[in-house]
Protein backbone atom coordinates (compact mmCIF):
# COMPACT_ATOMS: atom_id res chain seq x y z
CA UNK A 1 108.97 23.28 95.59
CA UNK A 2 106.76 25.22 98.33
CA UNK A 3 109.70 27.83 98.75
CA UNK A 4 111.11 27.90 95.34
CA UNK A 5 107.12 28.68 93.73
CA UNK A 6 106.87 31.15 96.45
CA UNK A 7 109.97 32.96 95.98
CA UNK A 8 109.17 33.02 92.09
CA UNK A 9 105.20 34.61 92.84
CA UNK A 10 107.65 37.11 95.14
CA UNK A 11 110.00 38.49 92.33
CA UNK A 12 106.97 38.59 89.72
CA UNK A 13 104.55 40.59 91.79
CA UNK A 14 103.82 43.91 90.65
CA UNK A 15 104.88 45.45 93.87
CA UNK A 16 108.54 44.57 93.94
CA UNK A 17 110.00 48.00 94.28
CA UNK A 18 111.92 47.83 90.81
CA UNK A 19 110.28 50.95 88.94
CA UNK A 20 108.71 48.72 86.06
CA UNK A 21 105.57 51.09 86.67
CA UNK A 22 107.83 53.97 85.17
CA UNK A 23 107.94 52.64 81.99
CA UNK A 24 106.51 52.16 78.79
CA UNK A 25 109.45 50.75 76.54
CA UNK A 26 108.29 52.50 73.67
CA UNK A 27 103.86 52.08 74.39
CA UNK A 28 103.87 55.89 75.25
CA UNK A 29 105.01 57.11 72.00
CA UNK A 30 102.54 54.29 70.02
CA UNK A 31 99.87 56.00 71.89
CA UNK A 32 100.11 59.49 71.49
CA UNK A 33 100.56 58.77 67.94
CA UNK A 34 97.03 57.10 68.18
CA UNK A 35 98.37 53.84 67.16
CA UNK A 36 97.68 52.42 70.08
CA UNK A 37 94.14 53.25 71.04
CA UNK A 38 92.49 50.16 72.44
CA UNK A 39 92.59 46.41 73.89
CA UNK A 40 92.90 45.17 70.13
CA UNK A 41 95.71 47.68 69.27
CA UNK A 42 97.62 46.99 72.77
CA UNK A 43 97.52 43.20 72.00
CA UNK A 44 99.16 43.34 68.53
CA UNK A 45 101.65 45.59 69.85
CA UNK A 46 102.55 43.14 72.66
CA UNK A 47 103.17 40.60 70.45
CA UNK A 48 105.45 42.77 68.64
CA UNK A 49 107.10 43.41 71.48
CA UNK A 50 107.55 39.99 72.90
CA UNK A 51 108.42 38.41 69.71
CA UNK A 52 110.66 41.16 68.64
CA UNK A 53 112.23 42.58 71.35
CA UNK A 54 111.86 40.36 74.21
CA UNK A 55 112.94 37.18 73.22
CA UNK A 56 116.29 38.35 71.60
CA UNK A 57 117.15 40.73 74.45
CA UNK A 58 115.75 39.94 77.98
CA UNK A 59 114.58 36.02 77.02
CA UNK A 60 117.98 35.18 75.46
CA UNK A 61 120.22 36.91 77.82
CA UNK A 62 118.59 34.71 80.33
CA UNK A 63 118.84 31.35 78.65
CA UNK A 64 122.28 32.01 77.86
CA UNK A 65 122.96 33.32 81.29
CA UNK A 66 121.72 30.13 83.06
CA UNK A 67 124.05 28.30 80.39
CA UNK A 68 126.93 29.94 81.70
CA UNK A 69 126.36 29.30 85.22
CA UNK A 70 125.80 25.54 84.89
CA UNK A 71 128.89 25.41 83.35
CA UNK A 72 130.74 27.13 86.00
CA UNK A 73 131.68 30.08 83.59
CA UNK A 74 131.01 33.31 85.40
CA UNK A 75 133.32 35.23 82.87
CA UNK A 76 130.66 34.71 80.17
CA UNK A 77 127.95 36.35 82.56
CA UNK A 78 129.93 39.24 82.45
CA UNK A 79 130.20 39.43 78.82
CA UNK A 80 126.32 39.13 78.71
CA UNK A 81 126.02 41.89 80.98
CA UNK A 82 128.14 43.81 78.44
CA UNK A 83 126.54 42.95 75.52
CA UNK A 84 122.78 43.53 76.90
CA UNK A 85 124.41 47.41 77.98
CA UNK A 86 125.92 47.94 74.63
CA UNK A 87 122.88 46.71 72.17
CA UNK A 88 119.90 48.90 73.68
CA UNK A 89 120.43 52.07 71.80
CA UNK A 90 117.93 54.01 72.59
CA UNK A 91 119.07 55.95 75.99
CA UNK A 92 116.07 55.72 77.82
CA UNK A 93 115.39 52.40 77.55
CA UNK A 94 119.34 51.46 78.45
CA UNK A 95 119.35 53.17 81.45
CA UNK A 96 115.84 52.11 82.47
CA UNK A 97 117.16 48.22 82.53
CA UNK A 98 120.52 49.26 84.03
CA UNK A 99 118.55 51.20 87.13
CA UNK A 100 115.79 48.36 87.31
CA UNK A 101 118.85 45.87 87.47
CA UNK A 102 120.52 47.73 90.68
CA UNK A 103 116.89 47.77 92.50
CA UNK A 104 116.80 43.70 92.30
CA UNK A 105 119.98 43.81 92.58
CA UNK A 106 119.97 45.66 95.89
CA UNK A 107 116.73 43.85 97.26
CA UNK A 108 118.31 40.30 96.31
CA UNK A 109 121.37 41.05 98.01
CA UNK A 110 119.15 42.41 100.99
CA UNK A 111 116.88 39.59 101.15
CA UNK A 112 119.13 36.72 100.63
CA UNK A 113 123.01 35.60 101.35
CA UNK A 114 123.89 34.48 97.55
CA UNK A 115 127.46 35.24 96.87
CA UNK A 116 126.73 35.62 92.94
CA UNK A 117 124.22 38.28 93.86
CA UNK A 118 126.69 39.85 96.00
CA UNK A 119 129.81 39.29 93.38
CA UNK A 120 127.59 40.95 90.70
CA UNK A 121 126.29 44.20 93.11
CA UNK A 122 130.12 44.50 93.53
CA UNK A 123 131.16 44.65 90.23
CA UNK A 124 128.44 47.33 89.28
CA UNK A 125 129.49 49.50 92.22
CA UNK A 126 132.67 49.24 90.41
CA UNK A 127 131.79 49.98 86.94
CA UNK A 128 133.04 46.53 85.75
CA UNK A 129 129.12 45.44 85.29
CA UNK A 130 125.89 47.49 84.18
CA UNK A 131 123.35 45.66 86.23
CA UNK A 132 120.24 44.30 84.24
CA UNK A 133 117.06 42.65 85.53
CA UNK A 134 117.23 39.14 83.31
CA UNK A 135 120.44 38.39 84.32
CA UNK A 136 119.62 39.56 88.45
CA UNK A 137 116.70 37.05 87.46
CA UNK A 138 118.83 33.92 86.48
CA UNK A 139 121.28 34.41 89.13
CA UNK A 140 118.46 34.16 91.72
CA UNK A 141 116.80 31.16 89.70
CA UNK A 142 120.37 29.56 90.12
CA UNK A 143 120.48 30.49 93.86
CA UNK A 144 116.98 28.51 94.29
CA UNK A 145 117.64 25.68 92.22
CA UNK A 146 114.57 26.84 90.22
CA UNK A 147 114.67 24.91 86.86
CA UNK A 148 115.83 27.56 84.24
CA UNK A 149 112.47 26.97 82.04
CA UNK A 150 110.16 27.95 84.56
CA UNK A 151 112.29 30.80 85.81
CA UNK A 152 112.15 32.02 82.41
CA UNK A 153 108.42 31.38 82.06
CA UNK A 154 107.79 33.49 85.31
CA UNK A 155 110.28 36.50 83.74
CA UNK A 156 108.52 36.61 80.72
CA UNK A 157 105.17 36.58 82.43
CA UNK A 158 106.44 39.27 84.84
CA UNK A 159 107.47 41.60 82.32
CA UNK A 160 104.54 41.13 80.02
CA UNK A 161 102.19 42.00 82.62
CA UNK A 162 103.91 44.66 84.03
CA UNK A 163 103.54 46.34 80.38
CA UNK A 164 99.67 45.63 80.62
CA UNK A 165 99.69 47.35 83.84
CA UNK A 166 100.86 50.41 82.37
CA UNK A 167 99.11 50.05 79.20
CA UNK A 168 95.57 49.86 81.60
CA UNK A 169 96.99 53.15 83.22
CA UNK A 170 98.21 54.83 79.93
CA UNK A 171 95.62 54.33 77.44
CA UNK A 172 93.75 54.01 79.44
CA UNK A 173 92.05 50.25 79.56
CA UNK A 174 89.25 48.92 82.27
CA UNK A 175 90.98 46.66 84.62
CA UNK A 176 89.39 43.86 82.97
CA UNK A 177 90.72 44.04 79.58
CA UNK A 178 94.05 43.92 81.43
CA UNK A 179 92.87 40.57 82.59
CA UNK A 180 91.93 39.46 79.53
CA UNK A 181 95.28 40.51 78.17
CA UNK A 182 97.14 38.50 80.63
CA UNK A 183 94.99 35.57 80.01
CA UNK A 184 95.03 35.34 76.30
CA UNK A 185 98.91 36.02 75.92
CA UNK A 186 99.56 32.87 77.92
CA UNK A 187 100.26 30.62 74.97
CA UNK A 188 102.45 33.29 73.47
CA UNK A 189 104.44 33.40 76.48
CA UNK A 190 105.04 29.62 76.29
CA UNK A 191 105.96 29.68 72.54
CA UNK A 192 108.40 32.50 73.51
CA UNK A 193 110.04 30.15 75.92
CA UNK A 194 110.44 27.63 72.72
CA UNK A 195 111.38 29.97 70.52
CA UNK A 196 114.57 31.41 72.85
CA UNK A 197 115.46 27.65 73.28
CA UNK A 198 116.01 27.57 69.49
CA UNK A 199 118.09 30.87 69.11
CA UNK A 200 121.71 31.01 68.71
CA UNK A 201 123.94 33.08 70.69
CA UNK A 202 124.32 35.81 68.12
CA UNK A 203 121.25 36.18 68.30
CA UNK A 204 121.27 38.27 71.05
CA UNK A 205 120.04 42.10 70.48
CA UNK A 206 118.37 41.60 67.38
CA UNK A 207 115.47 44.56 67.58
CA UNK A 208 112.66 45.47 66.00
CA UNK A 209 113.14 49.48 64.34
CA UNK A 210 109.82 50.41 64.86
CA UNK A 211 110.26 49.62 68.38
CA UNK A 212 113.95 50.92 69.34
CA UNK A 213 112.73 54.03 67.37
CA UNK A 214 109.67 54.74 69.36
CA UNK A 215 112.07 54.10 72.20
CA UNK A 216 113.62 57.30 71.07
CA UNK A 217 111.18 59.45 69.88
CA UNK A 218 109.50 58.84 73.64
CA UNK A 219 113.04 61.53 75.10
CA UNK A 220 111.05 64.32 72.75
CA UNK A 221 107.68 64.09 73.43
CA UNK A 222 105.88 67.09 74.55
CA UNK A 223 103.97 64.95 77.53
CA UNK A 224 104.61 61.99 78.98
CA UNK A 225 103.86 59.50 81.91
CA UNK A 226 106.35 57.31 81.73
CA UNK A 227 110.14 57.59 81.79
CA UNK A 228 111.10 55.56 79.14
């Protein structure tokens, strides 16, 4: 487990070269509308976010992912890939995942010899796939023989506190309230690990409206910080 727990603290630390810092999913456009002002107002949005947007997109797309691969399906990972491309309709935040996706893509492929890795890296080069970070995620999990839970756990985590990291910067928040928020959200995390093991597969892509449309107000606003 030495390797495996060290390759997972790799692939969630804040410095893997992915360009999560870039982007707010949506925060920017809560804040300059002064809904989100503060630790208390960041926190209810992330629970928004991670029970609304998260687990049907990102956490489902990996359960369902690491489904398909212990079955020896690979065609269905493809149809994931597909399906997580088509259901993010706002722009910014579909070509966000689909660049972020490439990056791991691109360091898993230079890091390690996994042939699904390198299969997948083909097919976007080819326009057959999109590329997306959840699915990059499973396919290393599946490389590592890291159980599927606990790779999920450590994705969740990852993104969740790469949002706090740019909500700290954005708002802006004193480095410890980003600890805080980190620590407190760590039962929410597990439920959403629960929760996606109780979802169906049509499931997938259900959104919140508020969210997806302060996804797209964020390609009109006069400034921003973030990309997306």
């Amino acid at each position: 487990m030495g390797k495996q727990w060290l390759t997972l603290l790799q692939w969630c630390d804040s410095n893997l070269p992915t360009g999560a810092f870039s982007h707010s999913f949506g925060l920017e456009t809560y804040m300059q509308e002064g809904k989100v002002t503060d630790k208390h107002s960041f926190k209810k949005w992330l629970k928004v976010y991670i029970r609304e947007q998260l687990i049907y997109s990102d956490g489902l797309a990996f359960r369902l992912v690491s489904e398909a691969l212990q079955a020896g399906e690979p065609e269905r990972v493809w149809e994931i890939d597909r399906i997580l491309f088509a259901q993010l309709l706002p722009r910014e935040v579909r070509e966000a995942s689909q660049r972020m996706g490439e990056r791991m893509l691109k360091l898993g492929n230079d890091l390690y010899q996994s042939p699904s890795l390198a299969d997948y890296q083909q097919r976007v080069r080819e326009g057959l796939s999109f590329g997306h970070p959840a699915i990059v995620f499973a396919l290393l999990a599946r490389h590592f023989e890291i159980s599927p839970s606990q790779a999920l756990l450590s994705y969740l985590f990852s993104c969740t506190t790469s949002l706090i990291q740019n909500g700290v910067r954005g708002i802006p928040l004193g480095q410890t309230d980003g600890q805080q928020l980190i620590h407190e959200l760590q039962e929410e995390l597990i439920q959403a690990v629960d929760r996606i093991g109780q979802l169906e597969p049509d499931d997938l892509g259900i959104a919140s409206p508020g969210l997806e449309c302060s996804q797209m107000i964020h390609e009109r606003l006069h400034v921003r910080l973030f990309m997306s």
